[in-house]
C-alpha atoms as a PDB file:
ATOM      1  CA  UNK A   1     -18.273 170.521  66.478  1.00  0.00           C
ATOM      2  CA  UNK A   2     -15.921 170.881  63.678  1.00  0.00           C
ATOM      3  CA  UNK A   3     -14.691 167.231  62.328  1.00  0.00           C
ATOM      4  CA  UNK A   4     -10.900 167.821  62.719  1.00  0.00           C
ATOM      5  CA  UNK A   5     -11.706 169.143  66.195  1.00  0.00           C
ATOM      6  CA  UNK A   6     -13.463 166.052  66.652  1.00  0.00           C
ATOM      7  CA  UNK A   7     -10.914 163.893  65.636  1.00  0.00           C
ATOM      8  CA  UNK A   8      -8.464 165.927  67.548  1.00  0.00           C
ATOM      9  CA  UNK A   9      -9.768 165.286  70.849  1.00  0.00           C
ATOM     10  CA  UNK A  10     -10.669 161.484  70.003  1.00  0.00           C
ATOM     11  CA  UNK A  11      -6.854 161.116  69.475  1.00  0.00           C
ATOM     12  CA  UNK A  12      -5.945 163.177  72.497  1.00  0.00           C
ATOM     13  CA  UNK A  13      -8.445 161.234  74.443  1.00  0.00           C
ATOM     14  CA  UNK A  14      -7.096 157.651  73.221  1.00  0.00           C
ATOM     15  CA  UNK A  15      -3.463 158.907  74.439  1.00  0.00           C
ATOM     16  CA  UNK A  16      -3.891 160.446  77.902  1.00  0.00           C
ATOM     17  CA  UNK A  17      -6.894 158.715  79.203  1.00  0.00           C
ATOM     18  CA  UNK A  18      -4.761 155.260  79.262  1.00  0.00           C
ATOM     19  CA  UNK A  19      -1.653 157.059  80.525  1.00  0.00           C
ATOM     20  CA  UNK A  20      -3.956 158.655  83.640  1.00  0.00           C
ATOM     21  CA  UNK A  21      -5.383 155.109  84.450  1.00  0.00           C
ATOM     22  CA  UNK A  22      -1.848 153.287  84.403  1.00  0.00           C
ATOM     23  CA  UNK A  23      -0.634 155.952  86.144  1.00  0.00           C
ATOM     24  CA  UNK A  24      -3.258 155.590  89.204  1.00  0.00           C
ATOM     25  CA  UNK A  25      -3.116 152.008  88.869  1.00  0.00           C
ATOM     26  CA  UNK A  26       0.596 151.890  89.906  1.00  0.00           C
ATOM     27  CA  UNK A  27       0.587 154.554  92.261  1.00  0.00           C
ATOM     28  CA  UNK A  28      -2.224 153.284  94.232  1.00  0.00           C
ATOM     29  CA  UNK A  29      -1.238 149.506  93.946  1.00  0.00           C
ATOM     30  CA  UNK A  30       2.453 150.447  95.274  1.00  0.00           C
ATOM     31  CA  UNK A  31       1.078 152.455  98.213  1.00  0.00           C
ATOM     32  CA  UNK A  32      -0.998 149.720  99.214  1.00  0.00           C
ATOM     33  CA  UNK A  33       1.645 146.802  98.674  1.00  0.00           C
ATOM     34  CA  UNK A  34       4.192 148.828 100.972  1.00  0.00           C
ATOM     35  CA  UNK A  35       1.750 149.687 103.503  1.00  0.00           C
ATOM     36  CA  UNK A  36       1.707 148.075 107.034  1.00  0.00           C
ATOM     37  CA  UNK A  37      -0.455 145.151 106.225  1.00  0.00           C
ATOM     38  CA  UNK A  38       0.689 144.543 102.628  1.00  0.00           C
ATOM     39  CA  UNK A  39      -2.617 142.439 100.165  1.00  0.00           C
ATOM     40  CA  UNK A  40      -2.203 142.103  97.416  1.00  0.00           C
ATOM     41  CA  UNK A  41      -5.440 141.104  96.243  1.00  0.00           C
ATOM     42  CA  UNK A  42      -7.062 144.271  98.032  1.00  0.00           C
ATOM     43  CA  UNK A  43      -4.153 145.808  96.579  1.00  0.00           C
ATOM     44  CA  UNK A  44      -5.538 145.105  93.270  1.00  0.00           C
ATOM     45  CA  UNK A  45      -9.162 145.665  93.556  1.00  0.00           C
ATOM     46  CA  UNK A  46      -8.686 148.838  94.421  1.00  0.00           C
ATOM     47  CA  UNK A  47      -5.731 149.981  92.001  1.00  0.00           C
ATOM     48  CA  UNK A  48      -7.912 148.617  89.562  1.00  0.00           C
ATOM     49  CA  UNK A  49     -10.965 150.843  90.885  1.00  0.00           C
ATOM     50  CA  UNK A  50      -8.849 153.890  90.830  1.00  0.00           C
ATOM     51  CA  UNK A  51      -7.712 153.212  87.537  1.00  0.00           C
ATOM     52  CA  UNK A  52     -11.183 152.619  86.180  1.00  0.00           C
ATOM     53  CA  UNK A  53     -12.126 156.067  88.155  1.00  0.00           C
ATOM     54  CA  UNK A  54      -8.981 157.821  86.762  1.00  0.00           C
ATOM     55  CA  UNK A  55      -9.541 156.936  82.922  1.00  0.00           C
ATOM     56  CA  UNK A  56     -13.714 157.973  82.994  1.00  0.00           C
ATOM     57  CA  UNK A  57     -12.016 161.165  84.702  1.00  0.00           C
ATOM     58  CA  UNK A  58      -9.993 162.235  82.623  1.00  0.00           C
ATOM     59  CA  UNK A  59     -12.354 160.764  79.329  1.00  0.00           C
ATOM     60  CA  UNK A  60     -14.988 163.285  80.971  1.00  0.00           C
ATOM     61  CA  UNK A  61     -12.233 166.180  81.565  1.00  0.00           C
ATOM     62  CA  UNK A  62     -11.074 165.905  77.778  1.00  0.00           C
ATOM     63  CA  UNK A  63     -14.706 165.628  76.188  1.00  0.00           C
ATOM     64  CA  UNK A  64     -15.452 169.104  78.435  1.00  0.00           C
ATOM     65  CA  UNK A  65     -12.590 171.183  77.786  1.00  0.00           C
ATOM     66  CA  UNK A  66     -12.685 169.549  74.129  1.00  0.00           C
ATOM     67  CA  UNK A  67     -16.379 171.222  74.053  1.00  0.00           C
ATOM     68  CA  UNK A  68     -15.788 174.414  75.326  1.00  0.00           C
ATOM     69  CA  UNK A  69     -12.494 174.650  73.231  1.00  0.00           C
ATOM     70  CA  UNK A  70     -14.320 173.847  69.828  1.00  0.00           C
ATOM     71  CA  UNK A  71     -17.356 176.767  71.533  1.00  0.00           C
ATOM     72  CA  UNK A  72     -14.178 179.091  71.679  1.00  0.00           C
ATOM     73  CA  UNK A  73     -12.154 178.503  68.770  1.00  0.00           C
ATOM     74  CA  UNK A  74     -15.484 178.366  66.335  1.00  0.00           C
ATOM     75  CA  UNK A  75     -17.314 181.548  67.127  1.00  0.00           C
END
């Protein structure tokens, strides 16, 4: 893979994969806190776990499409 490429998705990857996670984090942790039975420590195990799924997610969906760009763009 070409290095600018490279260091194009790294950046890319460092911007949105936080962003995703934060954004499932509160998402999930507010459904769960203004559901019937409101805990919030169940709350935040599994905003947490969500999160944590969210950000390998989207860390796996960048370094894919990043691949298959850098496939595209260098033939």
């Amino acid at each position: 893979m070409d290095k600018t490429l490279g260091s194009l998705e790294v950046i890319i990857a460092l911007l949105f994969c936080p962003l995703a996670a934060s954004a499932a984090f509160l998402i999930t942790y507010e459904g769960y806190i203004r559901g019937q039975n409101p805990d919030k420590k169940l709350a935040l195990r599994l905003a947490l776990k969500t999160a944590l799924s969210a950000f390998i997610l989207f860390a796996i969906l960048i370094a894919v499409i990043g691949f298959a760009l850098s496939k595209i763009l260098l033939k």
